[in-house]
N, C-alpha and C. Protein backbone atom coordinates (compact mmCIF):
# COMPACT_ATOMS: atom_id res chain seq x y z
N UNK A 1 -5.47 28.99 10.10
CA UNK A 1 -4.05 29.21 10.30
C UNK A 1 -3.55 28.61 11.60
N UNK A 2 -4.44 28.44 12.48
CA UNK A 2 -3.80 28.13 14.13
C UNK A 2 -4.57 26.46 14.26
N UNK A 3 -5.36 25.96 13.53
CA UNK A 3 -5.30 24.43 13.45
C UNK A 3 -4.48 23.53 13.31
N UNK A 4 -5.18 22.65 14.18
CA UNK A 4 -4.20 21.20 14.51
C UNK A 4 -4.20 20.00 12.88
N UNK A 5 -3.14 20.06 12.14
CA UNK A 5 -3.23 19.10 11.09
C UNK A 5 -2.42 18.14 11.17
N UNK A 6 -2.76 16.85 10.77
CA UNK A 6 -1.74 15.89 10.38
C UNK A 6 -2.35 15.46 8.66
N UNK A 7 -1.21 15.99 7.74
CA UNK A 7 -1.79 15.73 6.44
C UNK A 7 -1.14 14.76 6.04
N UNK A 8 -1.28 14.07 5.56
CA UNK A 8 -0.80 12.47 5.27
C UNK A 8 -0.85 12.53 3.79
N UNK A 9 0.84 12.28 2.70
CA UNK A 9 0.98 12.50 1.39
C UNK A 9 1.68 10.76 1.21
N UNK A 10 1.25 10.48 0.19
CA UNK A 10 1.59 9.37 -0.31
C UNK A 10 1.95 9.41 -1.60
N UNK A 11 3.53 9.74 -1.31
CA UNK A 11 4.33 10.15 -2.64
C UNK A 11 4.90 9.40 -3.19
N UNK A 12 5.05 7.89 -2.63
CA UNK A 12 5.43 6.94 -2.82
C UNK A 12 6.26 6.84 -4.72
N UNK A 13 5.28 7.23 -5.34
CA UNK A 13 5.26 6.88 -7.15
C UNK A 13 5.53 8.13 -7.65
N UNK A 14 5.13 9.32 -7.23
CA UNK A 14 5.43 10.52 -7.60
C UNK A 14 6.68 11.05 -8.11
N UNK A 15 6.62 11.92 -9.25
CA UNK A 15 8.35 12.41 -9.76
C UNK A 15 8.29 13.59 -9.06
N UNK A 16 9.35 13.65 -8.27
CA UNK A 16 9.85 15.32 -7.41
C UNK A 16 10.42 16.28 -8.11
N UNK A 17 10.92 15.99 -8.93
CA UNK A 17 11.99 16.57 -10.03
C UNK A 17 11.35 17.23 -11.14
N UNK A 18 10.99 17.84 -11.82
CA UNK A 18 10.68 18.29 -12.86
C UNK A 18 11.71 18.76 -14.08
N UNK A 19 11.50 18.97 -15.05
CA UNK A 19 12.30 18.43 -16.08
C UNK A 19 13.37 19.89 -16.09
N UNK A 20 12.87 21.26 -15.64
CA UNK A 20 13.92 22.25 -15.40
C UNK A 20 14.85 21.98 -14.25
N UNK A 21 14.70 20.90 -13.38
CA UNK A 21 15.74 20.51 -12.39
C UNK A 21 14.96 21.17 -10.99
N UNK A 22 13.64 22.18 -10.91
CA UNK A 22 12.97 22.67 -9.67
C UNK A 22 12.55 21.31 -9.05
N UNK A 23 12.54 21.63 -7.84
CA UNK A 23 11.50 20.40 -6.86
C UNK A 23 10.60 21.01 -6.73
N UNK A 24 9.56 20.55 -7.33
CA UNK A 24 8.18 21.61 -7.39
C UNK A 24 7.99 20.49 -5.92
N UNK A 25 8.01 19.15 -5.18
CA UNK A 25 7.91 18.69 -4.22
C UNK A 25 8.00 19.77 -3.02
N UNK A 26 9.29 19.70 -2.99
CA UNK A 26 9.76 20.53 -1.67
C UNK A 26 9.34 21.96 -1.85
N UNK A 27 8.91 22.60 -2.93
CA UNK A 27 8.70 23.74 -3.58
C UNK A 27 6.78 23.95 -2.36
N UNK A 28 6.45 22.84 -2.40
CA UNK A 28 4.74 22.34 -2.32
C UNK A 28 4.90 22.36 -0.69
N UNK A 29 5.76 21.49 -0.45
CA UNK A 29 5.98 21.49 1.21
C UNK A 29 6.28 22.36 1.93
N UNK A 30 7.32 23.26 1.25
CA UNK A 30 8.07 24.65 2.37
C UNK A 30 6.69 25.62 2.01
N UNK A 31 5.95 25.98 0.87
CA UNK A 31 4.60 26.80 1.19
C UNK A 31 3.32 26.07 2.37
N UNK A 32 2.86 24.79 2.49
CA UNK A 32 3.02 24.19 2.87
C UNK A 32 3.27 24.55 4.83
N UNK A 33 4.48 24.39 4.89
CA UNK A 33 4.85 24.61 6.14
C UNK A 33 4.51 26.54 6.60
N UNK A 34 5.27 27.11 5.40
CA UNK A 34 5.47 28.48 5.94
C UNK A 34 3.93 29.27 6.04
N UNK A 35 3.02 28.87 5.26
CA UNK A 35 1.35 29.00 5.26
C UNK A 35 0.74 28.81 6.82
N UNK A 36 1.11 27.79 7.76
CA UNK A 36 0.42 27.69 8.70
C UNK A 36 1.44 27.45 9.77
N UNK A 37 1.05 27.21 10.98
CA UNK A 37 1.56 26.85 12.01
C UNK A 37 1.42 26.00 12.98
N UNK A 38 0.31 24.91 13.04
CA UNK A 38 0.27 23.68 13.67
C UNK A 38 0.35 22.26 12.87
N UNK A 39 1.01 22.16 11.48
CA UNK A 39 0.74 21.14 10.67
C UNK A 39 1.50 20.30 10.85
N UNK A 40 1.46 19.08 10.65
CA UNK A 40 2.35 17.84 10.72
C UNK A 40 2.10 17.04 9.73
N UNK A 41 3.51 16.86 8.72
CA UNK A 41 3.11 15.92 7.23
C UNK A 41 3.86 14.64 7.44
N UNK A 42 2.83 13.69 7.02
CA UNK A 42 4.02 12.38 6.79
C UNK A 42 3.46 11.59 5.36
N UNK A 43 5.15 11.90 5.08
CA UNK A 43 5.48 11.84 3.98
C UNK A 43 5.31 10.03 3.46
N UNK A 44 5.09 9.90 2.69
CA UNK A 44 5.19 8.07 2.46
C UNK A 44 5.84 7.78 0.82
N UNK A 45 6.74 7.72 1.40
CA UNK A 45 8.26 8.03 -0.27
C UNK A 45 9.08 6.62 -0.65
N UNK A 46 9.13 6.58 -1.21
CA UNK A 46 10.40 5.26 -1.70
C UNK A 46 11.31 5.50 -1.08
N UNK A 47 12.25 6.85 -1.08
CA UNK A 47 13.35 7.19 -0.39
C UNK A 47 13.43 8.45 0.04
N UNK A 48 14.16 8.42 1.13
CA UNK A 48 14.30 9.27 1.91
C UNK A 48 14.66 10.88 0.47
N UNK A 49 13.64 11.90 1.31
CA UNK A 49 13.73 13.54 0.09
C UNK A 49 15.50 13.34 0.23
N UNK A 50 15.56 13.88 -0.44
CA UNK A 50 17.24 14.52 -0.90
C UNK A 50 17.37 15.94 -0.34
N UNK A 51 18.33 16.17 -0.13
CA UNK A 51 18.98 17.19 0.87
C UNK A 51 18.85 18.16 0.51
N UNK A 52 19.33 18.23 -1.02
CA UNK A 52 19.22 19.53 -1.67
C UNK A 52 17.88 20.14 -1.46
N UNK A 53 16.56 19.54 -1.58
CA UNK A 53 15.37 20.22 -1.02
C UNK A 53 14.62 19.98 0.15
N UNK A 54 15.71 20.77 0.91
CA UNK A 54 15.40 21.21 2.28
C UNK A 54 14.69 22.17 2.39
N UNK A 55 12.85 21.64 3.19
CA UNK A 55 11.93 22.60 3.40
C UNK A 55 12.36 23.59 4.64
N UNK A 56 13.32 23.42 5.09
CA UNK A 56 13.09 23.88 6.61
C UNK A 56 12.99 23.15 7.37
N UNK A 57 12.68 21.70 7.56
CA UNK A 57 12.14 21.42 8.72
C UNK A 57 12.99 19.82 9.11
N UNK A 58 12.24 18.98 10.55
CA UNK A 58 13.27 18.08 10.75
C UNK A 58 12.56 16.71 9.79
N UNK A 59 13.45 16.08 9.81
CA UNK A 59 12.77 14.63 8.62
C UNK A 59 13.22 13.75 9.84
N UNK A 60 12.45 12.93 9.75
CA UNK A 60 12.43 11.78 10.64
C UNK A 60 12.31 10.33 9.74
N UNK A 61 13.15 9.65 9.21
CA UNK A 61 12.91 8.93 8.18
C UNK A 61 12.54 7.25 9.60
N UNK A 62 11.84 6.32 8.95
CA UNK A 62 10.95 5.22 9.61
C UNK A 62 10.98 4.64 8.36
N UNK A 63 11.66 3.16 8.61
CA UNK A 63 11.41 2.06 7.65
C UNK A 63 10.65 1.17 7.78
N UNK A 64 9.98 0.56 7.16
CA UNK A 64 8.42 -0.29 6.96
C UNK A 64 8.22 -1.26 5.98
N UNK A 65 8.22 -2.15 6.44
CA UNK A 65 7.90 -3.53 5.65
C UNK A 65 6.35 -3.23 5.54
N UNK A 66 6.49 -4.55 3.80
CA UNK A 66 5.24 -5.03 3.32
C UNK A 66 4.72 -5.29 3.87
N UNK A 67 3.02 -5.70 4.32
CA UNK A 67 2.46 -6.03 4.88
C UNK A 67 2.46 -7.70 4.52
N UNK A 68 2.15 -8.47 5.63
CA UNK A 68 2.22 -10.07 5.06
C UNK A 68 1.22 -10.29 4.00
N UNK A 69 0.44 -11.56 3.77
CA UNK A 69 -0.22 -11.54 2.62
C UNK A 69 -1.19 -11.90 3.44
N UNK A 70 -1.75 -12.43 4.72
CA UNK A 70 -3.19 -12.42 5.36
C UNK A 70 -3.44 -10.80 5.62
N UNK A 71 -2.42 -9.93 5.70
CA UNK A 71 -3.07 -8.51 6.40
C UNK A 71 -2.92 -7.79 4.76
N UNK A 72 -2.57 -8.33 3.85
CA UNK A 72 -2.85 -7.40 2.17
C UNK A 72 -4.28 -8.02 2.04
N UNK A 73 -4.37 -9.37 2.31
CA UNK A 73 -6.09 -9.65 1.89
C UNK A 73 -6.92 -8.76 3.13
N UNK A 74 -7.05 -9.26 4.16
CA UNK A 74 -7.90 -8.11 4.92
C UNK A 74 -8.09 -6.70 4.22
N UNK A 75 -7.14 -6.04 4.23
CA UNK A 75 -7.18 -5.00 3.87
C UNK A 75 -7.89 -4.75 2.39
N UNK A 76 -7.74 -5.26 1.51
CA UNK A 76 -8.26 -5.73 0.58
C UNK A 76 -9.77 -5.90 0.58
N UNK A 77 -10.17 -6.92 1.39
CA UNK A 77 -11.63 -7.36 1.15
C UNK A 77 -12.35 -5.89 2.23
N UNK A 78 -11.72 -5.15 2.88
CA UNK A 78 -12.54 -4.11 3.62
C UNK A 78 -12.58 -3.45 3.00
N UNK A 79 -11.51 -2.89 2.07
CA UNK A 79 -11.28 -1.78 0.93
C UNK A 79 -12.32 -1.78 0.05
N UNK A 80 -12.68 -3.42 -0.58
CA UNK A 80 -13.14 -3.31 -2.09
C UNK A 80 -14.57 -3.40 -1.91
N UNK A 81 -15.73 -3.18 -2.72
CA UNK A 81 -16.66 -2.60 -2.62
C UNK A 81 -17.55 -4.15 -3.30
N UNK A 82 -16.66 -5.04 -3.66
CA UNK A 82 -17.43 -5.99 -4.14
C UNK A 82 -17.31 -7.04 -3.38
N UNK A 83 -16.56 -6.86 -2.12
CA UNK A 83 -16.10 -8.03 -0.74
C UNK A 83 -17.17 -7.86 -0.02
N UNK A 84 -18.50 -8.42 -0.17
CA UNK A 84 -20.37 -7.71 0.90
C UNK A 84 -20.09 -8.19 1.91
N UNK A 85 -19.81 -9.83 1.90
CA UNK A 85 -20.14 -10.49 3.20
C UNK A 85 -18.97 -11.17 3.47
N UNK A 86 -18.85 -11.60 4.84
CA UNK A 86 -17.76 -12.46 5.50
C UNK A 86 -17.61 -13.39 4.62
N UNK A 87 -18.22 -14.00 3.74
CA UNK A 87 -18.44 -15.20 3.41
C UNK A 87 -17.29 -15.10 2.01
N UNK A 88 -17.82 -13.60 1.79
CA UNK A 88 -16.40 -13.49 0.34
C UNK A 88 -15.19 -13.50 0.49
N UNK A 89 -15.56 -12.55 2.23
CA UNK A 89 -13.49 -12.55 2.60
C UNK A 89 -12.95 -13.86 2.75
N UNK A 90 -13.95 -14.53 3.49
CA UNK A 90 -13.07 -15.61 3.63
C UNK A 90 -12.87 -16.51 2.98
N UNK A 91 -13.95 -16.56 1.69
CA UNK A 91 -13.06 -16.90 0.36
C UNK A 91 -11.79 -16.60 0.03
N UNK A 92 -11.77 -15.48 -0.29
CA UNK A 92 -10.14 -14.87 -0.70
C UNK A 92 -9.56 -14.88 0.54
N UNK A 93 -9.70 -14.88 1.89
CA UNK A 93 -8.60 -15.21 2.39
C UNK A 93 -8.16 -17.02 1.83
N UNK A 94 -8.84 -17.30 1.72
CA UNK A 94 -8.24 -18.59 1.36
C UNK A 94 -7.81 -19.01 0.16
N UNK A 95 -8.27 -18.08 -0.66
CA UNK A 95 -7.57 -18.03 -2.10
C UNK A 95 -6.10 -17.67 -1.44
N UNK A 96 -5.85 -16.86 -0.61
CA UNK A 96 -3.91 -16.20 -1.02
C UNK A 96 -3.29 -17.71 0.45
N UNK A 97 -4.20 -17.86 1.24
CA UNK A 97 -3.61 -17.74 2.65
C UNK A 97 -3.96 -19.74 3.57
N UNK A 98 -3.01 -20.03 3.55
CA UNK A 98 -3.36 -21.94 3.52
C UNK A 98 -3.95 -21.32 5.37
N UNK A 99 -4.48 -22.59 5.53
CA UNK A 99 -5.10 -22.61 7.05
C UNK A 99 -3.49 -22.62 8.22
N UNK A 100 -3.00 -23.36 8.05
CA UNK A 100 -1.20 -23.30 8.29
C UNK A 100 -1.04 -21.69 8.62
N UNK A 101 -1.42 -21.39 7.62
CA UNK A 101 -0.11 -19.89 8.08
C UNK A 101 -1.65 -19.17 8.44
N UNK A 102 -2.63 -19.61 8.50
CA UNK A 102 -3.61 -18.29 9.26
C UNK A 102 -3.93 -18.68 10.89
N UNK A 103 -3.54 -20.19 11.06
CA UNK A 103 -3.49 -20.27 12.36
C UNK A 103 -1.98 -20.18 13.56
N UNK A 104 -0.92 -20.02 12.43
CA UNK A 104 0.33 -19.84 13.19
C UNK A 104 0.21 -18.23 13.49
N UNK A 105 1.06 -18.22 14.98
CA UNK A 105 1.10 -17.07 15.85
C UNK A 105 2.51 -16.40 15.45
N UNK A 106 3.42 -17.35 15.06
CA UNK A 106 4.76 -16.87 14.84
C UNK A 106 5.03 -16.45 13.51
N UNK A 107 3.95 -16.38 13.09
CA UNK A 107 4.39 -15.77 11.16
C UNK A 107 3.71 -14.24 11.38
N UNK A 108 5.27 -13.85 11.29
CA UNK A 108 5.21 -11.85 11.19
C UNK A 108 4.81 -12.06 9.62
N UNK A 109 5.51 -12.55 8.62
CA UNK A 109 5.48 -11.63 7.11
C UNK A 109 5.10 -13.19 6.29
N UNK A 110 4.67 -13.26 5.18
CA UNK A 110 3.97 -14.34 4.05
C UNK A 110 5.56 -14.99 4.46
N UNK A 111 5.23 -16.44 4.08
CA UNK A 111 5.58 -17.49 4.12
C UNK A 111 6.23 -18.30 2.68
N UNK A 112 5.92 -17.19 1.90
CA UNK A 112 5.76 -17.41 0.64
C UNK A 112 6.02 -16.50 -0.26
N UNK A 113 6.92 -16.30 -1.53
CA UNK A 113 6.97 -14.97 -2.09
C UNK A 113 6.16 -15.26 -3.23
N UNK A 114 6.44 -14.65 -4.09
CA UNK A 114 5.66 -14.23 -5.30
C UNK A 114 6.30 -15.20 -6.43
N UNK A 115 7.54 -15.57 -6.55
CA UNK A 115 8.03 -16.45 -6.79
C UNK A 115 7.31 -17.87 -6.81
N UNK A 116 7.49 -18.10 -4.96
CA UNK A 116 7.28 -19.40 -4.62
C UNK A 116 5.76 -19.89 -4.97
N UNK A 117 5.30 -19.19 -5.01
CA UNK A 117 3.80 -19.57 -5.12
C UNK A 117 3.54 -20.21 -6.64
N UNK A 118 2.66 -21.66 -6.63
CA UNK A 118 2.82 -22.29 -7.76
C UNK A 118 1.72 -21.28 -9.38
N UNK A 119 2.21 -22.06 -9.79
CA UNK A 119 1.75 -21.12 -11.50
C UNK A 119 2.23 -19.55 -11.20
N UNK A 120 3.74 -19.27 -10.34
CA UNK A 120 4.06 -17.78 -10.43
C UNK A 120 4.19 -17.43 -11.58
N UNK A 121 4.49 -17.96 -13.00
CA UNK A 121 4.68 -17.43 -14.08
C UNK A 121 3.34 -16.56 -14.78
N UNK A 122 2.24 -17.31 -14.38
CA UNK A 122 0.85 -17.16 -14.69
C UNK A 122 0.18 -16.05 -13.59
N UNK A 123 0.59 -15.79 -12.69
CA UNK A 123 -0.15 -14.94 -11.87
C UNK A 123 -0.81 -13.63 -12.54
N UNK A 124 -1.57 -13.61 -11.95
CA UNK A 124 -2.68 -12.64 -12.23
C UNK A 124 -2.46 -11.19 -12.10
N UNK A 125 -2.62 -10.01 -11.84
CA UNK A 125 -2.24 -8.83 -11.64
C UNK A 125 -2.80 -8.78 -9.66
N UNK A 126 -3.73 -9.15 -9.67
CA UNK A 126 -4.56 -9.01 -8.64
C UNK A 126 -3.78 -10.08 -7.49
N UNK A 127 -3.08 -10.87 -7.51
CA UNK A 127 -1.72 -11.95 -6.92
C UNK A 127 -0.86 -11.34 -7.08
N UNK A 128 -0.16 -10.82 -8.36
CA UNK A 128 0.86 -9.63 -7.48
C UNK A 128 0.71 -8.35 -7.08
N UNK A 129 -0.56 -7.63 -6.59
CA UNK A 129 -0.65 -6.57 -5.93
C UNK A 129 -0.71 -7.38 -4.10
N UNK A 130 -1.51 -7.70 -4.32
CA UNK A 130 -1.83 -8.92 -2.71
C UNK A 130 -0.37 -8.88 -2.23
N UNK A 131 0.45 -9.88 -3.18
CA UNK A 131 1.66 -9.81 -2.52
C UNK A 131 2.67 -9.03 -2.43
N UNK A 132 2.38 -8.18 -2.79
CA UNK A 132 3.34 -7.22 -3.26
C UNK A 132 3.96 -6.20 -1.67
N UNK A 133 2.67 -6.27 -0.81
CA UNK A 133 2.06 -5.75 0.53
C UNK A 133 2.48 -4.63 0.70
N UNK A 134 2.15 -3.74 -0.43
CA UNK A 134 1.93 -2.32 -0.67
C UNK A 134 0.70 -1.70 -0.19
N UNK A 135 0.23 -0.84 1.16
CA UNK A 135 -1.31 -0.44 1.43
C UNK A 135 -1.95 -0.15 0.02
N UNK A 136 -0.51 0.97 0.11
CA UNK A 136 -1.77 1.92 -1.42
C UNK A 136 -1.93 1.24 -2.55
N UNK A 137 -1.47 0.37 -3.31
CA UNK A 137 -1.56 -0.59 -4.59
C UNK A 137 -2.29 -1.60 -4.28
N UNK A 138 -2.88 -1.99 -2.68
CA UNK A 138 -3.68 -2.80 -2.62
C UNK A 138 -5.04 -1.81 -2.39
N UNK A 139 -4.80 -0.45 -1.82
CA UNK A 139 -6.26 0.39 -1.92
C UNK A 139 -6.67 0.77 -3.02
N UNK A 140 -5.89 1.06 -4.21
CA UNK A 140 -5.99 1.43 -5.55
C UNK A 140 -6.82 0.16 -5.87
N UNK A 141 -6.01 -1.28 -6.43
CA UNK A 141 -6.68 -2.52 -6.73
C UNK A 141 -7.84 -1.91 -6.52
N UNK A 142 -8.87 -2.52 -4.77
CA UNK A 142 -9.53 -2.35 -4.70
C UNK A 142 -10.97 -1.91 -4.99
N UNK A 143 -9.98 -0.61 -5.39
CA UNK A 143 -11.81 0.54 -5.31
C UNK A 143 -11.59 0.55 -6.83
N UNK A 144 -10.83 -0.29 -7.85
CA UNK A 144 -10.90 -0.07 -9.16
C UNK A 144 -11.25 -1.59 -9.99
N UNK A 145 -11.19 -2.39 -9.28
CA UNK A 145 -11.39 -3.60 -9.93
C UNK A 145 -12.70 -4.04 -10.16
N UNK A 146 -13.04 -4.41 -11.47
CA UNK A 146 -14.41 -4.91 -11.68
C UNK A 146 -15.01 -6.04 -10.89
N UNK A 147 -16.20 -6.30 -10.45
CA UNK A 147 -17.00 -7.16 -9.74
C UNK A 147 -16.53 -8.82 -10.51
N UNK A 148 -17.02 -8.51 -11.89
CA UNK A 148 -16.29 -10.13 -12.28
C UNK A 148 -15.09 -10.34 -11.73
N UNK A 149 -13.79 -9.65 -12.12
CA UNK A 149 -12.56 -10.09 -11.53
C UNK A 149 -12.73 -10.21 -10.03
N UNK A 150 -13.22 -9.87 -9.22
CA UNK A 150 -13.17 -10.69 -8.03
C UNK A 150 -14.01 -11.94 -7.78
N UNK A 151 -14.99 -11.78 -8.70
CA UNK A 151 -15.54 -13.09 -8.73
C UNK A 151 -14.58 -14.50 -9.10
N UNK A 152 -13.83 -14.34 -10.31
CA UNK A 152 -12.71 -15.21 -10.67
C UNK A 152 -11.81 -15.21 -9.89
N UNK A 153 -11.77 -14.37 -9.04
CA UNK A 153 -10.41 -14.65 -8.21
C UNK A 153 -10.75 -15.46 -6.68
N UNK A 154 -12.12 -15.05 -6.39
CA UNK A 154 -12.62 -15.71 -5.25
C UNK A 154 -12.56 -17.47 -5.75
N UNK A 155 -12.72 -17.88 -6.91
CA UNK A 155 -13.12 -18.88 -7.82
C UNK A 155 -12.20 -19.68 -8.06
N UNK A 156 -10.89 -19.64 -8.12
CA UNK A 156 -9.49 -19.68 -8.77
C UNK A 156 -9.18 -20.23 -7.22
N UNK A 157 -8.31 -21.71 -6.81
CA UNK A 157 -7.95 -21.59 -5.57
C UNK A 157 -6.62 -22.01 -5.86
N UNK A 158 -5.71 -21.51 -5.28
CA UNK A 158 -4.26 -21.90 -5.30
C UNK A 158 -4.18 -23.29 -4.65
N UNK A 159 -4.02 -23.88 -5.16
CA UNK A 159 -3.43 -25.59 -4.64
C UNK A 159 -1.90 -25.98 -4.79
């Protein structure tokens, strides 16, 4: 009851609403809050909770860009369980990521959308999670994708 928490929810995809109109969400959070007394939640939502379910407490809303597409592959090849050696990452980094944009200092975000990138019609599922530069849809990918598919994708080079 008197511990220090920071619980970290990633509600991002989640329905708050339930079909009688309750926020079983905010319903989860105000027990939640009123249960203990040193906790700290951050929330990770599409949009900011709605007013009407007010736990009690202050919201601090923080907006956050995608991650570029060299820091979705990193993240990626540390995540996935079939990335062993340097030698794979830096395959797939070079599958998403030209030498150009991994040695420029001034590129905050991809250079490139999902669009621009050639055969976008054809892209793969695993090319639009990368770019997509979602953490959690690139940690999901990850720890769920079969060993062949990263093999083909290490294999496959964008030209």
């Amino acid at each position: 009851r008197d511990a220090r928490v920071l619980l970290v929810l990633d509600a991002a995809q989640c329905e708050r609403r339930s079909s009688s109109g309750c926020d079983e969400f905010a319903c989860f959070l105000k027990g939640i809050f009123q249960g203990t007394k040193h906790v700290r939640v951050l929330l990770i939502l599409d949009a900011p909770l709605d007013r009407s379910s007010d736990v009690g407490v202050a919201e601090c809303v923080y907006s956050l860009y995608p991650l570029d597409v060299e820091s979705s592959v990193r993240l990626f090849n540390f995540c996935c369980p079939h990335v062993q050696t340097e030698e794979d990452g830096r395959h797939l980094l070079e599958r998403f990521v030209s030498d150009e944009e991994r040695t420029s200092e001034n590129i905050v975000y991809a250079t490139h959308t999902h669009a621009d990138l050639p055969r976008a019609g054809k892209r793969s599922n695993v090319d639009k999670v990368i770019h997509s530069g979602i953490p959690s849809r690139i940690f999901k990918l990850a720890h769920s994708i079969p060993k062949e598919e990263v093999i083909e994708v290490k294999s496959t080079l964008v030209g």
